[in-house]
Protein backbone atom coordinates (compact mmCIF):
# COMPACT_ATOMS: atom_id res chain seq x y z
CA UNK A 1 -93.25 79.37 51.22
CA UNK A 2 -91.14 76.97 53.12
CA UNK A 3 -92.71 77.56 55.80
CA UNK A 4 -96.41 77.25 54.70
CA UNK A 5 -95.87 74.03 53.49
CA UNK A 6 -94.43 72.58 56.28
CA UNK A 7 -97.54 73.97 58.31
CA UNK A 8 -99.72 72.38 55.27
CA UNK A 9 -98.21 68.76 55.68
CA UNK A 10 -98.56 69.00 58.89
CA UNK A 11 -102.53 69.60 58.86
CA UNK A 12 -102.76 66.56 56.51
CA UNK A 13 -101.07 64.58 58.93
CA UNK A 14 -103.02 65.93 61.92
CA UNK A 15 -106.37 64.73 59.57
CA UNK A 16 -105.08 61.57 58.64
CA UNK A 17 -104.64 60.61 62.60
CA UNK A 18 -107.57 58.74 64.31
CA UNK A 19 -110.03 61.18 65.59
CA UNK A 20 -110.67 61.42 68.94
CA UNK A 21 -114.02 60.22 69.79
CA UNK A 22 -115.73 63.39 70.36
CA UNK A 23 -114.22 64.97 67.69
CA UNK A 24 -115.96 61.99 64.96
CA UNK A 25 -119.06 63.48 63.11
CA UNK A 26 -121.38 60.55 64.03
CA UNK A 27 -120.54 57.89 66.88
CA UNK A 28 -122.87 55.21 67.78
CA UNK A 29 -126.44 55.59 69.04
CA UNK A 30 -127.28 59.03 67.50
CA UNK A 31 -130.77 60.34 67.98
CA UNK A 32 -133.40 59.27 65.42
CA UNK A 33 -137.26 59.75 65.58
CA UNK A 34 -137.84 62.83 62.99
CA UNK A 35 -139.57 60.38 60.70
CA UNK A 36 -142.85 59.92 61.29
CA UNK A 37 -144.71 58.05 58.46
CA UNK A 38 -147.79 57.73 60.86
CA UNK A 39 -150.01 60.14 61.55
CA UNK A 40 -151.21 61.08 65.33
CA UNK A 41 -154.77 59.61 64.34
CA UNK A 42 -152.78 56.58 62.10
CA UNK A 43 -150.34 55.72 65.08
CA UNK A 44 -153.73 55.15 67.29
CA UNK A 45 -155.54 53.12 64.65
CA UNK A 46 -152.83 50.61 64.59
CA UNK A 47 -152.13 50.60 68.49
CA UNK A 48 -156.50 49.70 68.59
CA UNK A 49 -156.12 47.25 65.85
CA UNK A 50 -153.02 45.58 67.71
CA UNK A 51 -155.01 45.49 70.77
CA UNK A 52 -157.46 43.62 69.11
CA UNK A 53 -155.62 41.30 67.31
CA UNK A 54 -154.37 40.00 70.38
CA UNK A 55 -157.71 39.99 72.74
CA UNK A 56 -160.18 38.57 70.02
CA UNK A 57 -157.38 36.48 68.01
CA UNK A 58 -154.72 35.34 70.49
CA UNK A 59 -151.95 32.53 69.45
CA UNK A 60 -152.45 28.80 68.70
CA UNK A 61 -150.09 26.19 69.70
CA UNK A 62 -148.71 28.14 72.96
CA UNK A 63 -146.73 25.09 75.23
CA UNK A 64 -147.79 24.20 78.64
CA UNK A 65 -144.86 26.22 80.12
CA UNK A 66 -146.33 29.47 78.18
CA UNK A 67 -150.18 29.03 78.55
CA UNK A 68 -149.36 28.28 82.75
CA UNK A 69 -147.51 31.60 83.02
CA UNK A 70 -150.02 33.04 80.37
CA UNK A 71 -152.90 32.39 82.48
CA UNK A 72 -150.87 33.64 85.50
CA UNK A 73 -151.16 37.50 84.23
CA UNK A 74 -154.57 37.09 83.06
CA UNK A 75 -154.62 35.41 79.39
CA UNK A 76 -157.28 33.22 78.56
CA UNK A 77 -157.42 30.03 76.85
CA UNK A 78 -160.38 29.63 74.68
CA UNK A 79 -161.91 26.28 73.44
CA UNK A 80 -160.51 26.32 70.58
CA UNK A 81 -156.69 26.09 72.15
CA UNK A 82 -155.76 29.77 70.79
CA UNK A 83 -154.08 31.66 74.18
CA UNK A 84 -155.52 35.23 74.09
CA UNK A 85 -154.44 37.97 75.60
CA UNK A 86 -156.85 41.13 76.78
CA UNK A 87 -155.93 44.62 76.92
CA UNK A 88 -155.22 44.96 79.79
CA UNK A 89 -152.58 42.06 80.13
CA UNK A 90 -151.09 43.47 77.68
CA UNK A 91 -150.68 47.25 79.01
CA UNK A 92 -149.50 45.00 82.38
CA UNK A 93 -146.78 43.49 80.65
CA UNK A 94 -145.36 46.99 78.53
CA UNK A 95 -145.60 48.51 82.61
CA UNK A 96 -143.05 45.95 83.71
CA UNK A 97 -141.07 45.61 80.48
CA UNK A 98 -137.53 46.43 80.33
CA UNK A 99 -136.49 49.97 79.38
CA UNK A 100 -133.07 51.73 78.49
CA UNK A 101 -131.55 48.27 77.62
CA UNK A 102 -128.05 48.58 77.44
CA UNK A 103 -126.05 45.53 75.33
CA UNK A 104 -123.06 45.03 76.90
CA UNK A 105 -119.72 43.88 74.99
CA UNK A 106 -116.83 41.79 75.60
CA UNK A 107 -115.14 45.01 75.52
CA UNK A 108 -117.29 47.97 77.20
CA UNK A 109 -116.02 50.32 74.64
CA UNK A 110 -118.75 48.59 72.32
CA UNK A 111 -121.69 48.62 75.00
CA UNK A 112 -125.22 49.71 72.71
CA UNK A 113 -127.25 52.24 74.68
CA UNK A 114 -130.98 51.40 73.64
CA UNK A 115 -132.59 54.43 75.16
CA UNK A 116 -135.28 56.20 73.56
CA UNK A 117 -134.58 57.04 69.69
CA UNK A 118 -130.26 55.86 69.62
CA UNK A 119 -129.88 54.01 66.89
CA UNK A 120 -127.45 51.42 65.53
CA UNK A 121 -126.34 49.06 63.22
CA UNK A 122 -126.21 45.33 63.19
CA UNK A 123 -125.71 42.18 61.01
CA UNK A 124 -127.59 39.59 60.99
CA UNK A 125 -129.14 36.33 58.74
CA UNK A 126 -128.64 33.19 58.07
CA UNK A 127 -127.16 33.00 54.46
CA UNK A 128 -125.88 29.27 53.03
CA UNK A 129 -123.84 30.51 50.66
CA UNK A 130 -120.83 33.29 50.31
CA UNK A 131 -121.46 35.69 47.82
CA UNK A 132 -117.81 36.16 46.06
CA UNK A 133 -117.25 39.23 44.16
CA UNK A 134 -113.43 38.55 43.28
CA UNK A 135 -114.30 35.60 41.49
CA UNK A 136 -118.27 36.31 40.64
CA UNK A 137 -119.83 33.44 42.14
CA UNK A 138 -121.70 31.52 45.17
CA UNK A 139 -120.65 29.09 47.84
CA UNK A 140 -121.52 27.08 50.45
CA UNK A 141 -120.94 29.27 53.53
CA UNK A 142 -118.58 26.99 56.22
CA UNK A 143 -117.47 27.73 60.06
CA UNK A 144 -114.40 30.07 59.03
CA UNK A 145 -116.56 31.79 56.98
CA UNK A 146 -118.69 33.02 60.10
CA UNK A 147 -115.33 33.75 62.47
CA UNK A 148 -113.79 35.54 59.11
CA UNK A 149 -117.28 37.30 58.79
CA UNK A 150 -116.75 38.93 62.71
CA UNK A 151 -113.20 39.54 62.39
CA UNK A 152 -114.32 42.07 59.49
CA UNK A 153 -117.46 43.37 61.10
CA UNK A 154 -114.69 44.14 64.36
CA UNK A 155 -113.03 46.34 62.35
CA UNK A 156 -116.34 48.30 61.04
CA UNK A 157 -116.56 51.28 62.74
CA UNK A 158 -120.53 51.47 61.68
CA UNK A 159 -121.22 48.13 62.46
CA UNK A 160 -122.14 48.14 66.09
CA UNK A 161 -122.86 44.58 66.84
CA UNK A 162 -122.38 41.34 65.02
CA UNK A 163 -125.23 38.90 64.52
CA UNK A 164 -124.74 35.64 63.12
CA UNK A 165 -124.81 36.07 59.39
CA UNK A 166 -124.20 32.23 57.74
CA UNK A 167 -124.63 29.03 58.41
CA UNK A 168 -122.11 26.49 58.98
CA UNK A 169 -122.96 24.22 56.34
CA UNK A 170 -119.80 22.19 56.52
CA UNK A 171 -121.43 20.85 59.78
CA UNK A 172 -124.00 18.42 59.90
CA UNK A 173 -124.63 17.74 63.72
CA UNK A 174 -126.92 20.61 64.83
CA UNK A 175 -125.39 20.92 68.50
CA UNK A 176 -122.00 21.22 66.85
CA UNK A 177 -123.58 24.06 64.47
CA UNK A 178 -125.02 25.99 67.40
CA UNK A 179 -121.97 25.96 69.61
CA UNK A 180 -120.12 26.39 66.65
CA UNK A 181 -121.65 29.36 65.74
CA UNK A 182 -121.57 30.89 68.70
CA UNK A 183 -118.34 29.86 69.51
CA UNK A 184 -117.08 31.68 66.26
CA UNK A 185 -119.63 34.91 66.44
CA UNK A 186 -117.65 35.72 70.25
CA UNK A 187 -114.20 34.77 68.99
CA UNK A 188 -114.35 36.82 66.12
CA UNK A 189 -115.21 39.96 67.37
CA UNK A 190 -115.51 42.45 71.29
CA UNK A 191 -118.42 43.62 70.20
CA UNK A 192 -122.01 42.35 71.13
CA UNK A 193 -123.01 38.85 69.62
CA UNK A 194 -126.39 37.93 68.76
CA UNK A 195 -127.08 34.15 67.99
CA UNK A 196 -129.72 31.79 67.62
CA UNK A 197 -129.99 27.97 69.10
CA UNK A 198 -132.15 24.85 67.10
CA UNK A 199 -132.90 23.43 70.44
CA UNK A 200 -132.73 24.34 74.14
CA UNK A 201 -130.35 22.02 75.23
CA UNK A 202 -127.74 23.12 73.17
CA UNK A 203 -128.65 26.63 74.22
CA UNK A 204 -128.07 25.64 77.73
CA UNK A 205 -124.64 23.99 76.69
CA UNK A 206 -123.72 26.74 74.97
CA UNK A 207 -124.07 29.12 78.33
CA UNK A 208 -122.01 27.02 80.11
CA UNK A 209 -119.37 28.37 77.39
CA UNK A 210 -120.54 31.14 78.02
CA UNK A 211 -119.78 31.78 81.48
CA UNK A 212 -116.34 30.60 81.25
CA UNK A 213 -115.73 33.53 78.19
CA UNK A 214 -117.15 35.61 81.35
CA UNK A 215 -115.20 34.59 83.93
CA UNK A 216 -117.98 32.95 85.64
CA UNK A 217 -122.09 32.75 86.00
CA UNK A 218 -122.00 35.89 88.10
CA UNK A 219 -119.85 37.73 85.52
CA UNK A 220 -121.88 36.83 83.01
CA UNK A 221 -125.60 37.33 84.24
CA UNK A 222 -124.08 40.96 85.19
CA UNK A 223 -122.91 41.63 81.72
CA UNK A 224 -124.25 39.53 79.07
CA UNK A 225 -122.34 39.89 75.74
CA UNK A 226 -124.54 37.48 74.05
CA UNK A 227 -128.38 38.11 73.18
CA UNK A 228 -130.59 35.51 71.91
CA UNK A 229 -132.43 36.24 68.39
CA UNK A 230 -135.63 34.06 68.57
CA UNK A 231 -138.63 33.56 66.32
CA UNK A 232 -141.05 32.30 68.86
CA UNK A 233 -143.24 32.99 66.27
CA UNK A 234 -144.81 31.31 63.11
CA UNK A 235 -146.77 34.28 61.64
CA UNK A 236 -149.51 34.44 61.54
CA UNK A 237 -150.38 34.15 65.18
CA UNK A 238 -148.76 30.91 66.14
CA UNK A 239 -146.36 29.93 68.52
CA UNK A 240 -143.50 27.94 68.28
CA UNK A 241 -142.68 25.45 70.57
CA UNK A 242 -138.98 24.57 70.54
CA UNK A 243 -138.36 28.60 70.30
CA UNK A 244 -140.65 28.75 73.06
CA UNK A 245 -138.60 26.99 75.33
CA UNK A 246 -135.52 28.48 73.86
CA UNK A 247 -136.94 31.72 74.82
CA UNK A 248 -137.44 30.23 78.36
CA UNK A 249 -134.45 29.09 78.57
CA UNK A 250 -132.72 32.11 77.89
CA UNK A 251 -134.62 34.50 80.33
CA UNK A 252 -134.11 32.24 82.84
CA UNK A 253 -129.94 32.57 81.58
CA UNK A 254 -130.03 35.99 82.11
CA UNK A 255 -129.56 36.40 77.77
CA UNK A 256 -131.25 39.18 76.61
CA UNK A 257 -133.42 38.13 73.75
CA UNK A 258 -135.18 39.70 70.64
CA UNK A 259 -138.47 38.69 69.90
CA UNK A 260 -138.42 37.87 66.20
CA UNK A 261 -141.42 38.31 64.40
CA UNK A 262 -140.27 37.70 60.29
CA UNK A 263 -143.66 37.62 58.78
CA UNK A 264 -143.60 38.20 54.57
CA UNK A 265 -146.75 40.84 53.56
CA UNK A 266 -149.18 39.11 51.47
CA UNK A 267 -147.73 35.48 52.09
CA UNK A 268 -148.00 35.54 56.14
CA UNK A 269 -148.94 38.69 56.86
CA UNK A 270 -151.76 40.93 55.40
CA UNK A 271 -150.83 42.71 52.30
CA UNK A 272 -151.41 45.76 53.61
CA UNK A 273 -148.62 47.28 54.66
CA UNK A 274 -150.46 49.05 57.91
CA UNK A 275 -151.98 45.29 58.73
CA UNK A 276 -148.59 43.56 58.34
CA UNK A 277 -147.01 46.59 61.04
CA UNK A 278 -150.17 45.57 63.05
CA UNK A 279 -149.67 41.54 63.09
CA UNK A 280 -145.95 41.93 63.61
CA UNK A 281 -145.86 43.90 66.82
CA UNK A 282 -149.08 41.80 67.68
CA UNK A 283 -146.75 38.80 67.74
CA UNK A 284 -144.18 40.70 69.57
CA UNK A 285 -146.64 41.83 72.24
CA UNK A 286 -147.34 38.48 73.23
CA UNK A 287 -143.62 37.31 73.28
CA UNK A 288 -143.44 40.54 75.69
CA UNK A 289 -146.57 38.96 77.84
CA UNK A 290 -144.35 35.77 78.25
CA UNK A 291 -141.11 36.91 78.44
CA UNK A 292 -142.02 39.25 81.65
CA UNK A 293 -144.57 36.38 82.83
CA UNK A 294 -141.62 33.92 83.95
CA UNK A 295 -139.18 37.10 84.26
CA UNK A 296 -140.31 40.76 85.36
CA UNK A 297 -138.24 43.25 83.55
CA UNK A 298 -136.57 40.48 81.87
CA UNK A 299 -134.51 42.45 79.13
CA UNK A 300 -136.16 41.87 75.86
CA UNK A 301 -135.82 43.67 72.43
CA UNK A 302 -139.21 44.31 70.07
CA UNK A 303 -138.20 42.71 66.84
CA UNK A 304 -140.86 43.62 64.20
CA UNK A 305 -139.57 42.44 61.28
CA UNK A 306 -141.89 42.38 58.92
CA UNK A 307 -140.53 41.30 55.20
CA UNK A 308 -142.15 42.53 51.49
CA UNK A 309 -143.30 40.21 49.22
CA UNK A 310 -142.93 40.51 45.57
CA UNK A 311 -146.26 40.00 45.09
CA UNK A 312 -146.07 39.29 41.24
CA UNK A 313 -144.11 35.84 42.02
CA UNK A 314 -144.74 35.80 45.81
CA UNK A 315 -141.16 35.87 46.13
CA UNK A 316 -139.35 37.95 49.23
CA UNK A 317 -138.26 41.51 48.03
CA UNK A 318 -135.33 42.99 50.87
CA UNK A 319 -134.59 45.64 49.06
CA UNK A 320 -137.99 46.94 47.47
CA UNK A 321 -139.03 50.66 49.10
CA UNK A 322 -141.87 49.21 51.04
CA UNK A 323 -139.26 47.89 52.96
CA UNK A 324 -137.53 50.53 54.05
CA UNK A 325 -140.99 51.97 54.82
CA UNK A 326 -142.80 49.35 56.80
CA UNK A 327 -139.75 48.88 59.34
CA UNK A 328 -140.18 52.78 59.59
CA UNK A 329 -143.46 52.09 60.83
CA UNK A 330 -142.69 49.56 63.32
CA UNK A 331 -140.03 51.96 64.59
CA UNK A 332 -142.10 54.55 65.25
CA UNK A 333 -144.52 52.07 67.15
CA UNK A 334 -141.18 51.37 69.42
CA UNK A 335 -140.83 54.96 70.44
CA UNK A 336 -144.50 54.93 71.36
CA UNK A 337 -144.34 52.17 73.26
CA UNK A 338 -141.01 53.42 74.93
CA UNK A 339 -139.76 49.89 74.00
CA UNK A 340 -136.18 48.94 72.86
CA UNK A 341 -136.95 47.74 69.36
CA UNK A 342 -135.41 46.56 66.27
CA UNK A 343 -136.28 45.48 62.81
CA UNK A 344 -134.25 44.41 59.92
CA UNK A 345 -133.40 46.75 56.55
CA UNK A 346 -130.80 46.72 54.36
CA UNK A 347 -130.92 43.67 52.37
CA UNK A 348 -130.68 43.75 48.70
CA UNK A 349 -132.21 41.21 46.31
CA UNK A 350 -129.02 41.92 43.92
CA UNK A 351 -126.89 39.04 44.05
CA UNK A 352 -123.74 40.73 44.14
CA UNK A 353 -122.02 44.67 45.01
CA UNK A 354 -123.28 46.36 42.30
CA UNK A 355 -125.50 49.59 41.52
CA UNK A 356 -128.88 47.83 42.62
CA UNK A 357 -126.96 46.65 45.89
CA UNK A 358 -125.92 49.80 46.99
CA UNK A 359 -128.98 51.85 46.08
CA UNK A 360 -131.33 49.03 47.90
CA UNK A 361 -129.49 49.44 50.61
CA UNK A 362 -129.02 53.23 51.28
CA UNK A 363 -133.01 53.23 50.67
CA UNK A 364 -134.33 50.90 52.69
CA UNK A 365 -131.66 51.87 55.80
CA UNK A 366 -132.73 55.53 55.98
CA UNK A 367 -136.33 55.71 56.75
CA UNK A 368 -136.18 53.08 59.93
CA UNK A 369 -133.09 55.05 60.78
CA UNK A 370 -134.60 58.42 60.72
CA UNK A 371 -137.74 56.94 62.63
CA UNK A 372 -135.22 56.32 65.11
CA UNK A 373 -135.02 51.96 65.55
CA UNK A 374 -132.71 51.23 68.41
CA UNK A 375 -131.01 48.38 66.29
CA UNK A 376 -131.18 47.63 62.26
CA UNK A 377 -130.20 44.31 61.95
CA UNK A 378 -129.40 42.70 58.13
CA UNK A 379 -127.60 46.63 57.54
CA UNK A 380 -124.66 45.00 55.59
CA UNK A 381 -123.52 42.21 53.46
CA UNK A 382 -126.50 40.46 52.87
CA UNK A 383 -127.23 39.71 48.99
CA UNK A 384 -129.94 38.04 47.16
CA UNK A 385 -132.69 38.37 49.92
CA UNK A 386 -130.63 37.03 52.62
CA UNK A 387 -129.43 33.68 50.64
CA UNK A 388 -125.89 35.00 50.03
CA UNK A 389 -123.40 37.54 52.46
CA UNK A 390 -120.30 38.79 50.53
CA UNK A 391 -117.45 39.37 53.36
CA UNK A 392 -116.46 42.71 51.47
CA UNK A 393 -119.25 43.65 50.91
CA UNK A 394 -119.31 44.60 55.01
CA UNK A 395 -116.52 46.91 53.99
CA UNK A 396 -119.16 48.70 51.55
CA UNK A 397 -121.46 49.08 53.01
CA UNK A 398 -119.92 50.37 56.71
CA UNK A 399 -119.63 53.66 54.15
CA UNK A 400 -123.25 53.82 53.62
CA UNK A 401 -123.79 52.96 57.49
CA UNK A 402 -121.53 56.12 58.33
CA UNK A 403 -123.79 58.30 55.71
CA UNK A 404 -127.15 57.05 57.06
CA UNK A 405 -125.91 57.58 60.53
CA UNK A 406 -124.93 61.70 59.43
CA UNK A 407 -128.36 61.96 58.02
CA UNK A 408 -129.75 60.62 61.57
CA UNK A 409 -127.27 63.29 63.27
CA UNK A 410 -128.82 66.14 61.42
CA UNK A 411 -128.14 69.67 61.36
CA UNK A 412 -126.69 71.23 64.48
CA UNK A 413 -127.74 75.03 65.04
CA UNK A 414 -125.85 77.26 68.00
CA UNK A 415 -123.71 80.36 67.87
CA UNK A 416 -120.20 78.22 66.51
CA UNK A 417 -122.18 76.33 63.34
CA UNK A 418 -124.08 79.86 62.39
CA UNK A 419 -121.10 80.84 61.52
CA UNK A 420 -121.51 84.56 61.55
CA UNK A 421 -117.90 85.31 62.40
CA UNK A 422 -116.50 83.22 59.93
CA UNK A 423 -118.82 84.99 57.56
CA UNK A 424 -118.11 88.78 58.97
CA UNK A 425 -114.16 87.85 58.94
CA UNK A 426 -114.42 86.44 55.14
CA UNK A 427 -116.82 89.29 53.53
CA UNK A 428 -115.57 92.18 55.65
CA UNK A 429 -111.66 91.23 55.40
CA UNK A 430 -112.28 90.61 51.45
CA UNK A 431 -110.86 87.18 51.57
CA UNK A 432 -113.60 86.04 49.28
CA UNK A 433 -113.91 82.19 50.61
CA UNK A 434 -114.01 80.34 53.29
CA UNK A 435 -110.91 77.86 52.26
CA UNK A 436 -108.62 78.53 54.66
CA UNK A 437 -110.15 79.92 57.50
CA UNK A 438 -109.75 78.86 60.89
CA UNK A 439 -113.24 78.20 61.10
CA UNK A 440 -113.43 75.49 58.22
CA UNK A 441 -110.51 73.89 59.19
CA UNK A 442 -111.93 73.19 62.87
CA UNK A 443 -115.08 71.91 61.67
CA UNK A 444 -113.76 70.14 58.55
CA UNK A 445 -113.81 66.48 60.72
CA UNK A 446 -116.46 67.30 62.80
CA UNK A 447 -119.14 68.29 60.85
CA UNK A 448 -118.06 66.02 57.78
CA UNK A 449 -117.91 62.63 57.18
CA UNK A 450 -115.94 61.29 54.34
CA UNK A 451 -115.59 57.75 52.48
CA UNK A 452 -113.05 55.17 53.59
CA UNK A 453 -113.01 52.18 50.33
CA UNK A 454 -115.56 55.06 48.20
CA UNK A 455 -113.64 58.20 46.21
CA UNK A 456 -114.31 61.32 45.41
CA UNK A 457 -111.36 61.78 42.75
CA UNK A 458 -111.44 63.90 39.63
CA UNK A 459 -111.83 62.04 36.55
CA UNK A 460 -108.14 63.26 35.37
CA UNK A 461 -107.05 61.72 39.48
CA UNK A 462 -109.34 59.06 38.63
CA UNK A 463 -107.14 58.18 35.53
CA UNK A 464 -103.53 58.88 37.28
CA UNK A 465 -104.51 56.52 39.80
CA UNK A 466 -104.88 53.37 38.14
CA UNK A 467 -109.22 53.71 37.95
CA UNK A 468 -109.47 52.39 41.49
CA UNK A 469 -112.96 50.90 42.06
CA UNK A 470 -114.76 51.17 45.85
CA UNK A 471 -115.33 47.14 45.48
CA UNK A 472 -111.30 46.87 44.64
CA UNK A 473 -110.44 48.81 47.65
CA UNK A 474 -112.89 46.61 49.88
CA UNK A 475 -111.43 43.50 48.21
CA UNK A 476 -107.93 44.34 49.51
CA UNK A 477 -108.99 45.78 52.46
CA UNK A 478 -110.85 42.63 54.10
CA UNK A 479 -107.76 40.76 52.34
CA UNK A 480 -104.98 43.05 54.70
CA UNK A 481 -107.91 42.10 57.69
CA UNK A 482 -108.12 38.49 57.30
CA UNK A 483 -104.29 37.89 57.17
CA UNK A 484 -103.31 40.50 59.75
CA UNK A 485 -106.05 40.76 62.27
CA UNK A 486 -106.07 37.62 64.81
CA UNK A 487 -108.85 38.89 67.94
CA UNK A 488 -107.09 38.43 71.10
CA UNK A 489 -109.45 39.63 74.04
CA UNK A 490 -110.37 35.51 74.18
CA UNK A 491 -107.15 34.39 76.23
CA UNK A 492 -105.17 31.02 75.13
CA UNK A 493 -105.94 29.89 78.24
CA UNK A 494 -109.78 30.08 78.38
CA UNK A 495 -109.85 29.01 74.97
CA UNK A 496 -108.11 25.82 75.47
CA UNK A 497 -110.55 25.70 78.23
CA UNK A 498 -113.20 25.68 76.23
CA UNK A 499 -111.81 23.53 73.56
CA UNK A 500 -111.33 20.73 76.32
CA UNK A 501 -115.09 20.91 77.01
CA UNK A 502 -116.55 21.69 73.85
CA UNK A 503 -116.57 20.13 70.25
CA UNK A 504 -115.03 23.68 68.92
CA UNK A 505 -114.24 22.88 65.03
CA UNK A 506 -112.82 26.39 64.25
CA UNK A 507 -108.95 25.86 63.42
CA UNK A 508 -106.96 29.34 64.07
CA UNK A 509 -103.29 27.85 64.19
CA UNK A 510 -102.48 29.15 60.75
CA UNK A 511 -103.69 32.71 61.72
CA UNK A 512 -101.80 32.87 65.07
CA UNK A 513 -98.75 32.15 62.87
CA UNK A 514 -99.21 34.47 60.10
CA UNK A 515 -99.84 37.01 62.83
């Protein structure tokens, strides 16, 4: 008996060690596209109707800079100032367009393959206040908010890239706030960055920081850990300048950028959910059109975001189900464009972690998943239709990334997962379950994934152990992150660097002594 339970403590050990990374049961990028809420005949109905939205409605208020190159590939500019763009410029542009877009990281471990139907899992927004559970109440979000905010998503397994998710509201000067925010979104975390700029010049500022994080401009232009998340668009159909030359700006940086298109159905975009997938990756079309009219292959990222409306108060609605199932649309448009795409799902209108957070977020993740979306940004933390993020709430919900990601993974059939043998050992031998076979116990991690902050406790366990809650555990976990975790792939020395260039408000003395 000795014996067994030695060789029974030591299995539990041997699970409770990190799994190696081909041993994990999901691991970024897994294959999605099963999903297909279009139809064959549906999927070319909307591909027509986004044709024609773009040839016989075009975009008003395109810059010089964008109607020059425009004209270049064949738009025209029609009387009335709109820039349209024919068919055939179109299908020019998507023949150019980048393809297997890989996001590279600070560290190369986190580098996001955007290949055909891999999908992963992002943050993003731009929330003013902190959602705090502990103490059940809202806050002005500030710039150690947004570093703290990485520094958890870094330790996220399920969280695959960190885009800026608050705004630095205890800064008033908007260049500050841009370099600022990026300043904290790269400090904070190895992982790819996505950030967004008020203004070009502080864009181009902020790659001069850039490329001394690198090591250097050629460093940097050959892996660029930073991608630019721009809403060139005003939906419907209208261009916006300053993004415009943002977006130039960036191309010609070498930043990989996502063409945001955030259009709300029935408020900017028809109500129809079919017409708002149509208008949204209309507006991302044309981005494409410019993007690979100053740049050829210039690598770009589809981002048809199209948001719900409430349409009984006109309000936004994250986490209604039409979410979930229009961004499931525009993913299936990506893989039939063969276009690295993303869209946003995931948001909750609750205003804190509660039932309604949790179920708004596993339902409005899993169809765009399954449809196979490269990237689904907004996936964690944000509450109250992107107003609020809750910093633990990234701790939650990396759980309900991990399950969406299984459900994307599917069911794996060959000779081993069968299982006949198992089965012929078990009924034949008259062991009568499959418990302790050697068969179980070799799959047990690989084909299962369980809860980290969640339980799955007996009520009796429940009791014995002090009625722990899944928002308790994330509590204390982001507490043991925040006072033990200090990111060091940033050296001292480049950071002074950039400290002595750069009006960097962030103060991290007190963490490099705790640590």
């Amino acid at each position: 008996m000795a014996k067994r339970a030695g060789g029974r403590e030591a299995r539990k050990a041997q699970r409770a060690a990190p799994l190696a990374a081909e041993m994990k049961p999901v691991r970024p990028g897994e294959r999605g596209g099963r999903y297909h809420p279009f139809s064959d005949h549906d999927l070319a109905a909307i591909v027509d109707n986004i044709f024609r939205i773009l040839g016989e409605v075009g975009f008003k208020d395109a810059t010089p800079h964008c109607i020059e190159k425009c004209q270049a590939v064949g738009a025209v500019l029609g009387e009335d100032g709109r820039l349209r763009m024919p068919r055939a410029v179109v299908e020019n542009a998507l023949t150019v367009a980048k393809r297997n877009l890989t996001l590279h990281a600070q560290d190369p471990a986190y580098d996001l393959d955007l290949s055909g139907s891999r999908v992963h899992f992002a943050t993003a927004g731009a929330a003013v206040m902190i959602a705090d559970s502990a103490n059940n109440r809202y806050r002005e979000s500030t710039t150690r908010d947004l570093y703290d905010l990485a520094r958890i998503a870094d330790n996220c397994e399920h969280i695959h890239m960190f885009q800026r998710m608050c705004v630095l509201r205890d800064l008033d000067n908007t260049y500050e706030m841009d370099l600022n925010t990026t300043y904290c979104c790269v400090a904070g975390t190895r992982k790819h960055v996505g950030a967004s700029w008020s203004n070009c010049d502080h864009l181009a500022k902020a790659l001069e920081m850039l490329h001394i994080v690198a090591g250097g401009e050629d460093q940097w232009r050959a892996r660029p850990f930073v991608s630019q998340s721009n809403c060139f668009v005003v939906p419907p159909m209208k261009f916006a300048e300053e993004a415009l030359e943002c977006l130039r700006v960036a191309v010609e940086g070498g930043m990989p950028v996502l063409l945001l298109s955030a259009g709300q159905a029935g408020a900017t975009t028809p109500a129809t959910l079919a017409g708002a997938v149509s208008q949204a990756w209309a507006e991302c079309l044309g981005g494409l059109v410019y993007v690979n009219a100053i740049k050829p292959g210039a690598p770009a990222i589809i981002g048809a975001w199209p948001f719900v409306s409430d349409l009984r108060t006109g309000s936004m609605s994250g986490g209604s189900p039409e979410q979930g199932l229009i961004s499931s649309g525009c993913a299936q448009l990506g893989l039939h464009f063969d276009l690295p795409f993303g869209t946003a799902c995931g948001m909750t209108d609750a205003n804190m972690p509660d039932f309604q957070a949790g179920a708004e977020r596993a339902h409005t993740l899993m169809p765009p998943a399954l449809a196979g979306a490269n990237l689904i940004y907004e996936s964690a933390g944000m509450y109250s239709s992107l107003l609020g993020v809750c910093p633990e709430s990234l701790i939650l919900d990396n759980d309900v990334l991990g399950a969406t990601l299984r459900a994307v993974r599917g069911i794996e059939v060959n000779e081993n997962t069968l299982g006949f043998a198992d089965l012929a050992e078990v009924c034949l031998g008259e062991k009568g379950h499959y418990l302790g076979s050697d068969h179980t116990l070799a799959v047990m991690q690989s084909e299962y994934l369980y809860p980290e902050v969640g339980n799955r406790f007996s009520p009796t366990v429940w009791e014995q152990s002090d009625k722990p809650l899944a928002l308790d555990n994330a509590i204390r976990t982001r507490d043991d992150i925040l006072a033990n975790y200090v990111p060091s792939h940033i050296s001292p020395e480049v950071d002074a660097e950039i400290r002595a260039k750069f009006p960097i408000r962030l103060i991290t003395e007190d963490l490099l002594q705790s640590a």
